[in-house]
N, C-alpha and C. Protein backbone atom coordinates (compact mmCIF):
# COMPACT_ATOMS: atom_id res chain seq x y z
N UNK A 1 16.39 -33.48 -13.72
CA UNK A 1 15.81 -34.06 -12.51
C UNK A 1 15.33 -32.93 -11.61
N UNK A 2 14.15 -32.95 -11.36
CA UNK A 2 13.29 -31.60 -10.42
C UNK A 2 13.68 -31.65 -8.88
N UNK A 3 14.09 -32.98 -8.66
CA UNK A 3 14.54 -32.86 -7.40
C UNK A 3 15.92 -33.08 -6.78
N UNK A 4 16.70 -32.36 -7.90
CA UNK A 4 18.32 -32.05 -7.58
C UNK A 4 18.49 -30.93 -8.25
N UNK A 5 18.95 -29.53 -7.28
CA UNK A 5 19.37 -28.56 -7.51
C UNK A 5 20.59 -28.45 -8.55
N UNK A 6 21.24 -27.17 -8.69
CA UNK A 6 21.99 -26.77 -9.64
C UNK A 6 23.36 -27.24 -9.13
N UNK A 7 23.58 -27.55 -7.52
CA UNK A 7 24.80 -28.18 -6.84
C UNK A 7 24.81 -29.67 -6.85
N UNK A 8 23.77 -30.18 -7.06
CA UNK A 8 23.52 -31.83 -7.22
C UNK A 8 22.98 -31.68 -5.70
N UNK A 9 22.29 -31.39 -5.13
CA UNK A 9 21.72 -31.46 -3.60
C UNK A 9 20.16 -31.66 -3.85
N UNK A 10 19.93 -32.98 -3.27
CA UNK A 10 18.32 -33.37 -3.43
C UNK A 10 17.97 -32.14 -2.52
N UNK A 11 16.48 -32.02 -3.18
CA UNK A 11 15.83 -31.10 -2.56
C UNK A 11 14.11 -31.28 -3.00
N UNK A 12 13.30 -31.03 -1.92
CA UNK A 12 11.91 -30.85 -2.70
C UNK A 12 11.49 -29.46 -3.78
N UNK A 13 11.03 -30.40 -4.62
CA UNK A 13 10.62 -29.10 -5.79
C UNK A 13 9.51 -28.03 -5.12
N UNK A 14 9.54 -27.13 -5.39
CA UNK A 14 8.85 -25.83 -4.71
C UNK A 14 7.67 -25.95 -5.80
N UNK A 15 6.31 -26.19 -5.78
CA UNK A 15 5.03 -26.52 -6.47
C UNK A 15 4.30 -25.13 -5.71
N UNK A 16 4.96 -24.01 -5.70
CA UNK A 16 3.87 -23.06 -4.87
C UNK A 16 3.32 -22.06 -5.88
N UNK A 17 4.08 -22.17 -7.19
CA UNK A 17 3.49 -20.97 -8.27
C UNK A 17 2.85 -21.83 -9.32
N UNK A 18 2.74 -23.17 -8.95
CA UNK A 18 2.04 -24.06 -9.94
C UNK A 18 0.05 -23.79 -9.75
N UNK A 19 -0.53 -23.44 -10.63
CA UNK A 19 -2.18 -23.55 -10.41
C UNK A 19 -2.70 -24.66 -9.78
N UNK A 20 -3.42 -24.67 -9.11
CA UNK A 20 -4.27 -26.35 -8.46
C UNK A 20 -5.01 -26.70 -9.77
N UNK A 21 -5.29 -27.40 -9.92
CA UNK A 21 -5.85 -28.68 -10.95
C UNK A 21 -6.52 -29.74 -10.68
N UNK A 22 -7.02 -30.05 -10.80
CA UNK A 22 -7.36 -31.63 -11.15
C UNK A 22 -6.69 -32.78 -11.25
N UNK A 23 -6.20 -33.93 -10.76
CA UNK A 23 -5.57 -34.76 -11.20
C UNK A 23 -5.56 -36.12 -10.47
N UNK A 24 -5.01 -36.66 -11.56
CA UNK A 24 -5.84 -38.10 -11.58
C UNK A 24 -4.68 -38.91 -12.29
N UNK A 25 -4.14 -40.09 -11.28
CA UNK A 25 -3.29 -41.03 -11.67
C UNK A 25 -3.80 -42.86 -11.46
N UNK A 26 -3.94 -43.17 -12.59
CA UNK A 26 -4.22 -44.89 -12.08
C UNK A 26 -2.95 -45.64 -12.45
N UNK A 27 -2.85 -46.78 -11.59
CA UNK A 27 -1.53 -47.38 -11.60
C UNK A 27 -1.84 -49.20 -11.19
N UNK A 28 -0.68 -49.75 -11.56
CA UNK A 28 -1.41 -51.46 -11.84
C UNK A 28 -0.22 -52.01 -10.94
N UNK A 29 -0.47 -52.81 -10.26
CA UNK A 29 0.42 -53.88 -9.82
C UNK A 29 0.13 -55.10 -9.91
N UNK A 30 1.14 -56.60 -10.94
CA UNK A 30 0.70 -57.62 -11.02
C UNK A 30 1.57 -58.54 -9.77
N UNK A 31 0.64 -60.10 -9.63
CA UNK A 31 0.93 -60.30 -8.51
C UNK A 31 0.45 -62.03 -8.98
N UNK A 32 1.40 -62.21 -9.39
CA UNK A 32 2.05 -63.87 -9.76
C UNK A 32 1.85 -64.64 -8.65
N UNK A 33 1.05 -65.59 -8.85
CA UNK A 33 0.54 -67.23 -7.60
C UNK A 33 -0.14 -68.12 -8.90
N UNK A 34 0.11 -69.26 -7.36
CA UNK A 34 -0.43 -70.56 -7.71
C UNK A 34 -1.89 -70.33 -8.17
N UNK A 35 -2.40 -71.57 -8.96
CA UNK A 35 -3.90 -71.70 -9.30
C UNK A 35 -4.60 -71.38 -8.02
N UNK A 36 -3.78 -72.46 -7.33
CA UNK A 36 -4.95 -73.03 -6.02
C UNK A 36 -5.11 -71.79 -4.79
N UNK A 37 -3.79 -70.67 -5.23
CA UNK A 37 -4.10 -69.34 -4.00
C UNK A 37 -5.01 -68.90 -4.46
N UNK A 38 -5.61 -68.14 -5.44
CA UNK A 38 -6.81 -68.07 -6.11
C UNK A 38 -7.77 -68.03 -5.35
N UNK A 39 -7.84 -69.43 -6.12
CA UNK A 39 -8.94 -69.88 -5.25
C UNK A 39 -9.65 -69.78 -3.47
N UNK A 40 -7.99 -69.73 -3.07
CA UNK A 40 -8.38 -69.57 -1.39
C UNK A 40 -8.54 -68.19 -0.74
N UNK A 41 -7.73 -66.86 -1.90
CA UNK A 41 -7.43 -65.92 -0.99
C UNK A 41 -8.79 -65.01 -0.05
N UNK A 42 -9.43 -65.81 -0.77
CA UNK A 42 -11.40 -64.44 0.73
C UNK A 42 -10.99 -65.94 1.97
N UNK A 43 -10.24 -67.12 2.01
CA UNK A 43 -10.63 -67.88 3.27
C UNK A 43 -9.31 -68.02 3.61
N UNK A 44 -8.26 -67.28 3.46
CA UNK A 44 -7.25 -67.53 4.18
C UNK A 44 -7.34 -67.56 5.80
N UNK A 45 -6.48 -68.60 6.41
CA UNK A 45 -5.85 -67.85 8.29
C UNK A 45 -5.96 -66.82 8.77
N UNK A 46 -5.50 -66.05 7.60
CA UNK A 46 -5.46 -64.39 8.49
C UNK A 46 -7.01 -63.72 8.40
N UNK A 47 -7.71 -63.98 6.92
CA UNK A 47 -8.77 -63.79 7.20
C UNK A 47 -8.93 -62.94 5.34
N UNK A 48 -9.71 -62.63 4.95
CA UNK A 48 -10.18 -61.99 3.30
C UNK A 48 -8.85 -61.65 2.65
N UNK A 49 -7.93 -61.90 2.11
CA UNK A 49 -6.88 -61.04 1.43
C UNK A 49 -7.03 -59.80 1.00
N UNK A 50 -8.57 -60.30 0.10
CA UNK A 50 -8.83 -59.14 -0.94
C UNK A 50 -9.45 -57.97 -0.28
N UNK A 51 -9.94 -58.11 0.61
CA UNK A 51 -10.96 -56.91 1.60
C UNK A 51 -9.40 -56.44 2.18
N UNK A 52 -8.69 -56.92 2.98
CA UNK A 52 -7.69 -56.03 3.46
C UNK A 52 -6.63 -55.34 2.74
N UNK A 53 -6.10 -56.06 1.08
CA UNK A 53 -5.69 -55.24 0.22
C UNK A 53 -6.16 -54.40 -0.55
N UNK A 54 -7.43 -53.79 -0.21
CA UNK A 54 -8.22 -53.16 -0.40
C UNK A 54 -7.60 -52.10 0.55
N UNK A 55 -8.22 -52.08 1.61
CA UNK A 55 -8.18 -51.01 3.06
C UNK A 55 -6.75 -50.90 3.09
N UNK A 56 -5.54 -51.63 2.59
CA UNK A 56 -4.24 -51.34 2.90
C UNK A 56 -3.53 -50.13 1.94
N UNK A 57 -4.14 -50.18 0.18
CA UNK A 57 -4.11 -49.32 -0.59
C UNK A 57 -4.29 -48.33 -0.17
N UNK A 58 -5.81 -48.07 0.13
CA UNK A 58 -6.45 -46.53 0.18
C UNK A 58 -5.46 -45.96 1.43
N UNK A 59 -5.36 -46.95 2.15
CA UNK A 59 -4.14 -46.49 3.83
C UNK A 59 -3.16 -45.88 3.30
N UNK A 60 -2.72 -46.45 2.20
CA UNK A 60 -0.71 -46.35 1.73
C UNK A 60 -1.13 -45.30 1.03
N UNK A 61 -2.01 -44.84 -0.29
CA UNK A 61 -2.15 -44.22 -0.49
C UNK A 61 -1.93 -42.45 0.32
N UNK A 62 -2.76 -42.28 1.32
CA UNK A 62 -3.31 -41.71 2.39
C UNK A 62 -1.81 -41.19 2.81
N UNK A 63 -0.80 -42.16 3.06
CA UNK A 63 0.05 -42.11 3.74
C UNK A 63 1.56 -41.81 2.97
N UNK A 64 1.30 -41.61 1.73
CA UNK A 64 2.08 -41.67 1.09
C UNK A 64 3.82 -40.40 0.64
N UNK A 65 3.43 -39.42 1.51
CA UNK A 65 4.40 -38.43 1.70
C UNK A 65 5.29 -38.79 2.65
N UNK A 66 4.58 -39.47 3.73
CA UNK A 66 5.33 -40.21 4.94
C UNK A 66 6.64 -40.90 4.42
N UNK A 67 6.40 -41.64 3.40
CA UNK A 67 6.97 -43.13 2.91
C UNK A 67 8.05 -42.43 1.63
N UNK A 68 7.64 -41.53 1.13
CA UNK A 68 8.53 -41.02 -0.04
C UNK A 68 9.16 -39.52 0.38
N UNK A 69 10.77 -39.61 0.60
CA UNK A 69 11.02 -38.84 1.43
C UNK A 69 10.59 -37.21 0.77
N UNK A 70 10.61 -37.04 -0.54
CA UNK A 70 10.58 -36.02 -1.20
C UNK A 70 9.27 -35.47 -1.82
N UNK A 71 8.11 -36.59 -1.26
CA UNK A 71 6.66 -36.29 -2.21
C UNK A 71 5.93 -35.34 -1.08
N UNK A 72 5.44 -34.45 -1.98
CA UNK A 72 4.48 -33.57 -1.59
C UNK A 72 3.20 -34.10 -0.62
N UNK A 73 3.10 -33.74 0.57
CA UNK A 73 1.36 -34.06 1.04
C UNK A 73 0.28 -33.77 0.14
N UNK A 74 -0.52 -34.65 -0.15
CA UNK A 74 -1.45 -34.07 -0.92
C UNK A 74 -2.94 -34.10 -0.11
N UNK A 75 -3.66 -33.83 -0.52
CA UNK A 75 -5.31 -33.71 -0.16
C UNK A 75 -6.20 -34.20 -1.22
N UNK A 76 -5.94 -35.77 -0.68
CA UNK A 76 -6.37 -36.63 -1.69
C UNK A 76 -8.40 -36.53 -1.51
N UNK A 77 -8.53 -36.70 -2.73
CA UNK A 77 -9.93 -36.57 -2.96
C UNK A 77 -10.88 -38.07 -3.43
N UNK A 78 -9.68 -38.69 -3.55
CA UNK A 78 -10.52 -39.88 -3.82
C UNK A 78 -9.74 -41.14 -4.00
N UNK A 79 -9.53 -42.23 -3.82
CA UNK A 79 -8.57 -43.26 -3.85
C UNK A 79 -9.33 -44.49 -3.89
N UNK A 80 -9.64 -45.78 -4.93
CA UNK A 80 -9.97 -46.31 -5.77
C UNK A 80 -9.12 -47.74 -5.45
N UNK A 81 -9.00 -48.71 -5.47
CA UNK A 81 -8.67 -50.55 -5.03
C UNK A 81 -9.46 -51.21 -5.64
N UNK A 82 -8.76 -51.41 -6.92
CA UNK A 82 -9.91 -52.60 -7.62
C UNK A 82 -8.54 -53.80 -8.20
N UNK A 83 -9.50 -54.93 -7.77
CA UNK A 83 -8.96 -56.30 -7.46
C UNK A 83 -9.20 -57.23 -8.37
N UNK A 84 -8.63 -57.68 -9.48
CA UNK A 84 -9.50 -58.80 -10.14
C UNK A 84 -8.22 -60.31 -10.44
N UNK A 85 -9.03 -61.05 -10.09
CA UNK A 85 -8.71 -62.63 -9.95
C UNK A 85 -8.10 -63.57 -11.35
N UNK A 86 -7.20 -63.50 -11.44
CA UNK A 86 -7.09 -64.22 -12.75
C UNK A 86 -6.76 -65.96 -12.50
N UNK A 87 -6.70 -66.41 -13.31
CA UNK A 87 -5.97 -68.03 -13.17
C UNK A 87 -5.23 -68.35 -12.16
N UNK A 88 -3.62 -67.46 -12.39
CA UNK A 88 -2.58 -67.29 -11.93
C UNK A 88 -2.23 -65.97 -11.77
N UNK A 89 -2.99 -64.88 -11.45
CA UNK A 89 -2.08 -63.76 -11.13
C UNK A 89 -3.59 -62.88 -10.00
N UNK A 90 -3.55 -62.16 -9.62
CA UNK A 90 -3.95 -61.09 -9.03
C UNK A 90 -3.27 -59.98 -9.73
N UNK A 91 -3.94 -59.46 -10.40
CA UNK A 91 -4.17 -57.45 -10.96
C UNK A 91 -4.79 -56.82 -9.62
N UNK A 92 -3.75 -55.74 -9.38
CA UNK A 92 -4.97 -54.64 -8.81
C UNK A 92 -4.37 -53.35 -9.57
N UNK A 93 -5.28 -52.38 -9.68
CA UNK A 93 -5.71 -50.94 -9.86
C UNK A 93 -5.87 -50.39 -9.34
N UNK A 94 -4.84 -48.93 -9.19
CA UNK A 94 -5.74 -48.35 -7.97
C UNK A 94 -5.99 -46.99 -8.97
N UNK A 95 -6.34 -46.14 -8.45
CA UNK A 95 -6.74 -44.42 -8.84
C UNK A 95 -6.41 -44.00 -7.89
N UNK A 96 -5.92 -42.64 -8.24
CA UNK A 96 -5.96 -41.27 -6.87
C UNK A 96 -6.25 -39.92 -7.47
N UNK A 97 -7.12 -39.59 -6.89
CA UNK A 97 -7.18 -37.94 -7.39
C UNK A 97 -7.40 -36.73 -6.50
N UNK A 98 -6.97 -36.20 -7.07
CA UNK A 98 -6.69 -34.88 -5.85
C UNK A 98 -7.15 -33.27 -6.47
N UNK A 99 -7.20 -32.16 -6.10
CA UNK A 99 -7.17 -30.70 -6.72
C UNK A 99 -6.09 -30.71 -6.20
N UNK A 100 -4.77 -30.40 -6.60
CA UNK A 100 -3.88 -29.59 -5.80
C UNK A 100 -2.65 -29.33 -7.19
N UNK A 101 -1.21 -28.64 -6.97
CA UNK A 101 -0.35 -28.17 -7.50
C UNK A 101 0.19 -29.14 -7.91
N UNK A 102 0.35 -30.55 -7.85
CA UNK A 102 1.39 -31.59 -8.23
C UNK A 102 0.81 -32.65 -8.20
N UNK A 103 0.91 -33.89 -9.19
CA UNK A 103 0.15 -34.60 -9.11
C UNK A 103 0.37 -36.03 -8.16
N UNK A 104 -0.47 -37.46 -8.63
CA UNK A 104 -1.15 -37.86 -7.99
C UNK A 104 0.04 -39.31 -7.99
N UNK A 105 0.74 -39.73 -9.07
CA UNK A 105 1.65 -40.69 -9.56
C UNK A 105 1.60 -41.84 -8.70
N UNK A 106 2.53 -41.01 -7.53
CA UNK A 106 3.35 -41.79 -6.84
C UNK A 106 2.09 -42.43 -5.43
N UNK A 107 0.87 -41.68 -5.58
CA UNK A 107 0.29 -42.00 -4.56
C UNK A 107 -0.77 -43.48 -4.68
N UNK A 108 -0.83 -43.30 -6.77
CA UNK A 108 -1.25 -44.19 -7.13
C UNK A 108 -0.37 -45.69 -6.88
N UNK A 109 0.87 -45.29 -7.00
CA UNK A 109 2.00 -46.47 -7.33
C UNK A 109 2.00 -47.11 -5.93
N UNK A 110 2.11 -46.25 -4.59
CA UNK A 110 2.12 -46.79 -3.34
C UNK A 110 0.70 -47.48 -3.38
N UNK A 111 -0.14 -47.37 -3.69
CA UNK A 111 -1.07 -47.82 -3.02
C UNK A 111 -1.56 -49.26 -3.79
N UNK A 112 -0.81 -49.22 -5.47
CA UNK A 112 -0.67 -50.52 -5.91
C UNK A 112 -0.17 -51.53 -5.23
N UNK A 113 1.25 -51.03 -4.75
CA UNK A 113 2.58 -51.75 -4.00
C UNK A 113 2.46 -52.21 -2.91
N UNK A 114 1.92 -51.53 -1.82
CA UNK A 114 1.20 -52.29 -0.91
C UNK A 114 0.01 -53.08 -0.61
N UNK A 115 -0.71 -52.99 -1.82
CA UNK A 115 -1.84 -53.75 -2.16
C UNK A 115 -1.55 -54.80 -2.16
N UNK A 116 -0.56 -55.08 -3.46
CA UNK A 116 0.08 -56.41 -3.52
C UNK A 116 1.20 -56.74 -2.38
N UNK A 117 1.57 -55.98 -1.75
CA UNK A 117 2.43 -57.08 -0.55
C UNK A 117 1.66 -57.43 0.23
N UNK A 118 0.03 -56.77 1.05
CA UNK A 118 -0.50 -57.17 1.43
C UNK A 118 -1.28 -58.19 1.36
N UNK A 119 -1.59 -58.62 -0.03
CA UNK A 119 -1.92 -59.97 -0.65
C UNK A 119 -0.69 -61.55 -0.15
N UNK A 120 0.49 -60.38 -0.37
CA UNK A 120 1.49 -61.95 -0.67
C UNK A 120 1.69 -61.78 0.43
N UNK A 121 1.63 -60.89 1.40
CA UNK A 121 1.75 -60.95 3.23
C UNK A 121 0.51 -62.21 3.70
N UNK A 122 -0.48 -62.01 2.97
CA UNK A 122 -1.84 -62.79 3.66
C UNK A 122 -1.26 -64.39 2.73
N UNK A 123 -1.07 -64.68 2.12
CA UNK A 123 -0.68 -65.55 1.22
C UNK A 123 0.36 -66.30 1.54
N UNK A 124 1.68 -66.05 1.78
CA UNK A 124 2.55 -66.60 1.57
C UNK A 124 2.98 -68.01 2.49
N UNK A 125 1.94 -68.59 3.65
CA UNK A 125 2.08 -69.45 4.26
C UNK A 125 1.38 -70.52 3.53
N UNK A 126 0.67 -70.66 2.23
CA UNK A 126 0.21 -71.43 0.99
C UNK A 126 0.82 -71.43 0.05
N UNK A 127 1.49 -70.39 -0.84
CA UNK A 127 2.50 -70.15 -1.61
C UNK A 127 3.48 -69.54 -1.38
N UNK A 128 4.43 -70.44 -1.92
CA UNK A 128 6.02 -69.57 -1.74
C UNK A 128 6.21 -69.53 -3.15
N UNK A 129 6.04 -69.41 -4.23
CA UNK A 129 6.06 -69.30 -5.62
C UNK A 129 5.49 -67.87 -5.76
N UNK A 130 5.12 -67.35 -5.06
CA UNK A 130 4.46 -65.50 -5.50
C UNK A 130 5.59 -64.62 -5.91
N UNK A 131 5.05 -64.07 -6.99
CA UNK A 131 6.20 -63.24 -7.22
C UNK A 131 5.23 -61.72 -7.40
N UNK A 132 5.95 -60.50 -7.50
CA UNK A 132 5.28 -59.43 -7.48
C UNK A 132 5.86 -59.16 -8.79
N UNK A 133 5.47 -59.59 -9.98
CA UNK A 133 6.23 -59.07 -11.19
C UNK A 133 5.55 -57.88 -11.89
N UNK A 134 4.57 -56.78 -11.54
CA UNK A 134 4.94 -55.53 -12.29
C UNK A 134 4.12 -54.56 -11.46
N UNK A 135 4.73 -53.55 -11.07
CA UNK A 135 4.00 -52.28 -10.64
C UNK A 135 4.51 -51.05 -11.63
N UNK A 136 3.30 -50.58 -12.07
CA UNK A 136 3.80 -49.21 -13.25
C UNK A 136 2.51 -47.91 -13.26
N UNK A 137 2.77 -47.22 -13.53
CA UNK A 137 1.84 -46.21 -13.82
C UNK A 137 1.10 -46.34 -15.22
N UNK A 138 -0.52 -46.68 -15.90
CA UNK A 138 -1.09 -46.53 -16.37
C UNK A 138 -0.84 -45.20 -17.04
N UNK A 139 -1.43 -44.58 -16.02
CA UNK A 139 -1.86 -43.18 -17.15
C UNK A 139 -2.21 -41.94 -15.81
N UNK A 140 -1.74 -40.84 -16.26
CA UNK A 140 -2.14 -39.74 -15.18
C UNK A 140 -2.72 -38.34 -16.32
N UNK A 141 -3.70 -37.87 -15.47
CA UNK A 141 -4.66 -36.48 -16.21
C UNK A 141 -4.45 -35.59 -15.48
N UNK A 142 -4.43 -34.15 -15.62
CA UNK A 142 -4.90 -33.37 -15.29
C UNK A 142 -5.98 -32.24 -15.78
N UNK A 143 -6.22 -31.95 -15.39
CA UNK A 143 -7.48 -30.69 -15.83
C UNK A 143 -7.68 -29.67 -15.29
């Protein structure tokens, strides 16, 4: 574990003799509803679901050292919210990529995770059946 010393004492990993790189993490969060939310989530009460779990990603993303006590700031270069509608579920995708010493993972995973609560945040006064059943990491590159 990189972020527990030789005493068992969390600590941040020191990324300062690592080369900058390239890197690039996409990550999925699924997001279990009714037929009929579907259908409603661009006319909900609050107002578009999908436009604000959009802008809430790239945010969490953005924000994401804040939120994870041990992750590196990064100098994100690009951050990615793609949304697609199924029967019964909402998929989103996000990407993050950055140049820097350590990669992009966890910035991808936040920005899945709040994607989808921001969905079932805009949602949940139509469905109480939502479930958030999978957030995982796809795949991460570097170069």
């Amino acid at each position: 574990l990189s972020h527990v010393d030789e005493a068992g004492e969390v600590r941040m990993v020191d990324v300062g003799g690592k080369p900058v790189s390239r890197r690039r993490a996409v990550a999925r969060a699924i997001l279990r509803v009714a037929p009929e939310t579907v259908s409603r989530l661009s006319a909900l009460p609050k107002g578009d679901a999908i436009a604000a779990a959009k802008l809430a990603g790239i945010m969490a993303a953005k924000r994401t050292s804040e939120l994870i006590p041990l992750c590196h700031p990064l100098p994100l270069t690009h951050v990615a919210v793609e949304i697609e509608l199924g029967d019964e579920q909402v998929e989103i995708v996000t990407a993050a990529e950055t140049a820097a010493q350590t990669g992009v993972e966890m910035e991808a995973l936040v920005a899945a995770s709040v994607a989808a609560l921001t969905v079932y945040d805009m949602a949940k006064a139509i469905d109480s059946t939502m479930e958030i059943a999978e957030v995982r990491l796809l795949e991460k590159t570097r170069s």
